[in-house]
C-alpha atoms as a PDB file:
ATOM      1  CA  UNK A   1       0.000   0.000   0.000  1.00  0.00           C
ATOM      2  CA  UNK A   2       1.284   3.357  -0.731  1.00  0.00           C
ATOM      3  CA  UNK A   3       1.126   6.910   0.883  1.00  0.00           C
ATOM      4  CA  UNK A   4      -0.034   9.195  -1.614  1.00  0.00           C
ATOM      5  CA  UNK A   5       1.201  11.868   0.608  1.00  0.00           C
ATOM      6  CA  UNK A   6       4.200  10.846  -0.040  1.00  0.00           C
ATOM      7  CA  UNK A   7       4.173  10.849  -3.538  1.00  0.00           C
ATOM      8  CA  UNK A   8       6.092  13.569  -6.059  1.00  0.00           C
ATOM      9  CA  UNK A   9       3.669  14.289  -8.927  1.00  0.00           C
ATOM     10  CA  UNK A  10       5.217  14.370 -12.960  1.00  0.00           C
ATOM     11  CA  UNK A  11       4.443  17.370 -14.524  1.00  0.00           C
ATOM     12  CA  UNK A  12       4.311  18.455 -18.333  1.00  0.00           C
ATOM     13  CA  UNK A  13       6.939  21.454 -17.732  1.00  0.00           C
ATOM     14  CA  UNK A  14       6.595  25.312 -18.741  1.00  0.00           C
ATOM     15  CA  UNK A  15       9.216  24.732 -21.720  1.00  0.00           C
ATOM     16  CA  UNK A  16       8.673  28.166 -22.988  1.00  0.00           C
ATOM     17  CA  UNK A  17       6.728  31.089 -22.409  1.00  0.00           C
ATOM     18  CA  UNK A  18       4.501  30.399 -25.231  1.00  0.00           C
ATOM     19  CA  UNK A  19       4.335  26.734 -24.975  1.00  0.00           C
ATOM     20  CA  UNK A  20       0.103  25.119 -23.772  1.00  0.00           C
ATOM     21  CA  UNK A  21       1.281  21.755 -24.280  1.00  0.00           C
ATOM     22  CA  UNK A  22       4.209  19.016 -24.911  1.00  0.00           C
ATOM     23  CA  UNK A  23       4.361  15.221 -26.089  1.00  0.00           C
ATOM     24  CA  UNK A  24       5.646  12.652 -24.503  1.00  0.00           C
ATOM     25  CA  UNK A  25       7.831  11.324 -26.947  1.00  0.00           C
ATOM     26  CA  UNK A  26       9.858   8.456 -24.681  1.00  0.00           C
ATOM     27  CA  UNK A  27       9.881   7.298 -21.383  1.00  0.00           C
ATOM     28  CA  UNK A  28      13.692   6.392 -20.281  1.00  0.00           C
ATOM     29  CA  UNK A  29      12.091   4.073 -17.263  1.00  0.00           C
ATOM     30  CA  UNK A  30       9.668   1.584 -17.136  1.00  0.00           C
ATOM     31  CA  UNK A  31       6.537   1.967 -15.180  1.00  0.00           C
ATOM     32  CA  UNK A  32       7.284   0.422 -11.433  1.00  0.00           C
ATOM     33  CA  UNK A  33      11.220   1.047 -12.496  1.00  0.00           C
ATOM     34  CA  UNK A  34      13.635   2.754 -10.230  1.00  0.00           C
ATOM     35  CA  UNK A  35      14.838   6.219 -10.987  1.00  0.00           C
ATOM     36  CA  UNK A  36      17.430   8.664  -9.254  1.00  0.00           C
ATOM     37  CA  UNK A  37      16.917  12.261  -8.818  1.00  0.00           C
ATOM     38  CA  UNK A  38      18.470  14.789 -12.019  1.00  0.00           C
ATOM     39  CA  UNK A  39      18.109  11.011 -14.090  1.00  0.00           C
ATOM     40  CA  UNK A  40      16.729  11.815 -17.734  1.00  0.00           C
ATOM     41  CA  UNK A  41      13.044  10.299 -16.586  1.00  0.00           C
ATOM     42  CA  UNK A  42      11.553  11.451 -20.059  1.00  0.00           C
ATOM     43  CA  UNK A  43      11.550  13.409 -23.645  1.00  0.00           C
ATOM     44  CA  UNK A  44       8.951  16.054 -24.332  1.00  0.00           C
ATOM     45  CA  UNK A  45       8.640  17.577 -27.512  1.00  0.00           C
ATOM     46  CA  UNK A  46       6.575  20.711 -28.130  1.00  0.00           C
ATOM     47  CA  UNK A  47       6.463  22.744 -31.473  1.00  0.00           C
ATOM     48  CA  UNK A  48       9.929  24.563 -31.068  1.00  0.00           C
ATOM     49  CA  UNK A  49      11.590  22.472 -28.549  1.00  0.00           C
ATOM     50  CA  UNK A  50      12.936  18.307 -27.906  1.00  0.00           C
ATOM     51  CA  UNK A  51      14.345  18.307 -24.450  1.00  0.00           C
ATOM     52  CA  UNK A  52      14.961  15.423 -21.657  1.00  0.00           C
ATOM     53  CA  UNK A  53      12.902  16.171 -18.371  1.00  0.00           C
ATOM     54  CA  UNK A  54      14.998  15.160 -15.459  1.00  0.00           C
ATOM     55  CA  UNK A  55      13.507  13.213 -12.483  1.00  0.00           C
ATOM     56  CA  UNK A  56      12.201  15.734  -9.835  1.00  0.00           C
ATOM     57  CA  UNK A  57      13.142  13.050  -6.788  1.00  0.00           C
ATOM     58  CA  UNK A  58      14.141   9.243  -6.304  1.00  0.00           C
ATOM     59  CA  UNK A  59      12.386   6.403  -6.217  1.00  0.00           C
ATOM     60  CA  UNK A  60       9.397   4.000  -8.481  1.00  0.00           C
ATOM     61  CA  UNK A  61       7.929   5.541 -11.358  1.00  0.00           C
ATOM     62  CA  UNK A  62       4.454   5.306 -11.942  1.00  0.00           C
ATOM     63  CA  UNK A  63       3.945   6.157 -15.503  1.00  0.00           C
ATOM     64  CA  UNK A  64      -0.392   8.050 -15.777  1.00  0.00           C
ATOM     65  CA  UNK A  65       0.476   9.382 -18.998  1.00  0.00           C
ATOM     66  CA  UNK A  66       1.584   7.183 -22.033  1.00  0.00           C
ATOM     67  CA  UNK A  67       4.390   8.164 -24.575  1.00  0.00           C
ATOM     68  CA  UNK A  68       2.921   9.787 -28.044  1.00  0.00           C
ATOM     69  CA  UNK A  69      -0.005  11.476 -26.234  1.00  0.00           C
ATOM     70  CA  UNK A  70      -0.091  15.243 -25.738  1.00  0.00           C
ATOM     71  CA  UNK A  71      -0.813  17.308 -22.723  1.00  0.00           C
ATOM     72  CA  UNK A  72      -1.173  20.696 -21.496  1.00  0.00           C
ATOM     73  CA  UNK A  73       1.296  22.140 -19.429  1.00  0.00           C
ATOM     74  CA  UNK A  74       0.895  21.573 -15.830  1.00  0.00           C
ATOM     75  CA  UNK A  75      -0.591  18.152 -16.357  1.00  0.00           C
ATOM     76  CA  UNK A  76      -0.176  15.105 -14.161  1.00  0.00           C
ATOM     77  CA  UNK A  77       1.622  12.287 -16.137  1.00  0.00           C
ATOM     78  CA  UNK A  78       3.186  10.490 -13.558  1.00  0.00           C
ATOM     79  CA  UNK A  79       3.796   9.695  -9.757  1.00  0.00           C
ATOM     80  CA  UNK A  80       7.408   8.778  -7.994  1.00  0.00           C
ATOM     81  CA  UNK A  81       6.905   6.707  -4.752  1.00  0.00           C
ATOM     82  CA  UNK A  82      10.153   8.074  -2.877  1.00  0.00           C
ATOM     83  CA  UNK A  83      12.528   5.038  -2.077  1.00  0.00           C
END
């Protein structure tokens, strides 16, 4: 059982100050996969911009959001369970 208090949420990131949305292009760990905080945890593309989005703390992913779907900034794609 987990404590969702706990949890660190995934966000789509403010990649520009006229970037709405970004697509998840890859996920660089498995869902229920071990990541370290400042790992590459994803790639977002948005119109201008490709860049890798860095894991915000450690511990097991738990992918919400699938890669090739689009979604606006701000947006919940993910949970890390801290280790």
């Amino acid at each position: 059982m987990t404590d969702e208090s706990n949890q660190i949420a995934i966000k789509i990131p403010q990649a520009g100050v006229a970037v709405t949305e970004g697509t998840i292009a890859e996920w660089f760990v498995a869902d229920g996969g071990q990541i370290q905080a400042g790992e590459p945890l994803y790639r977002m593309e948005t119109e201008k911009v490709e860049m890798d989005v860095e894991a915000p703390a450690s511990g097991v992913v738990h992918i919400l959001g699938p890669a090739g779907e689009t979604y606006p900034v701000g947006h919940d794609i993910g949970f890390i369970d801290p280790a």
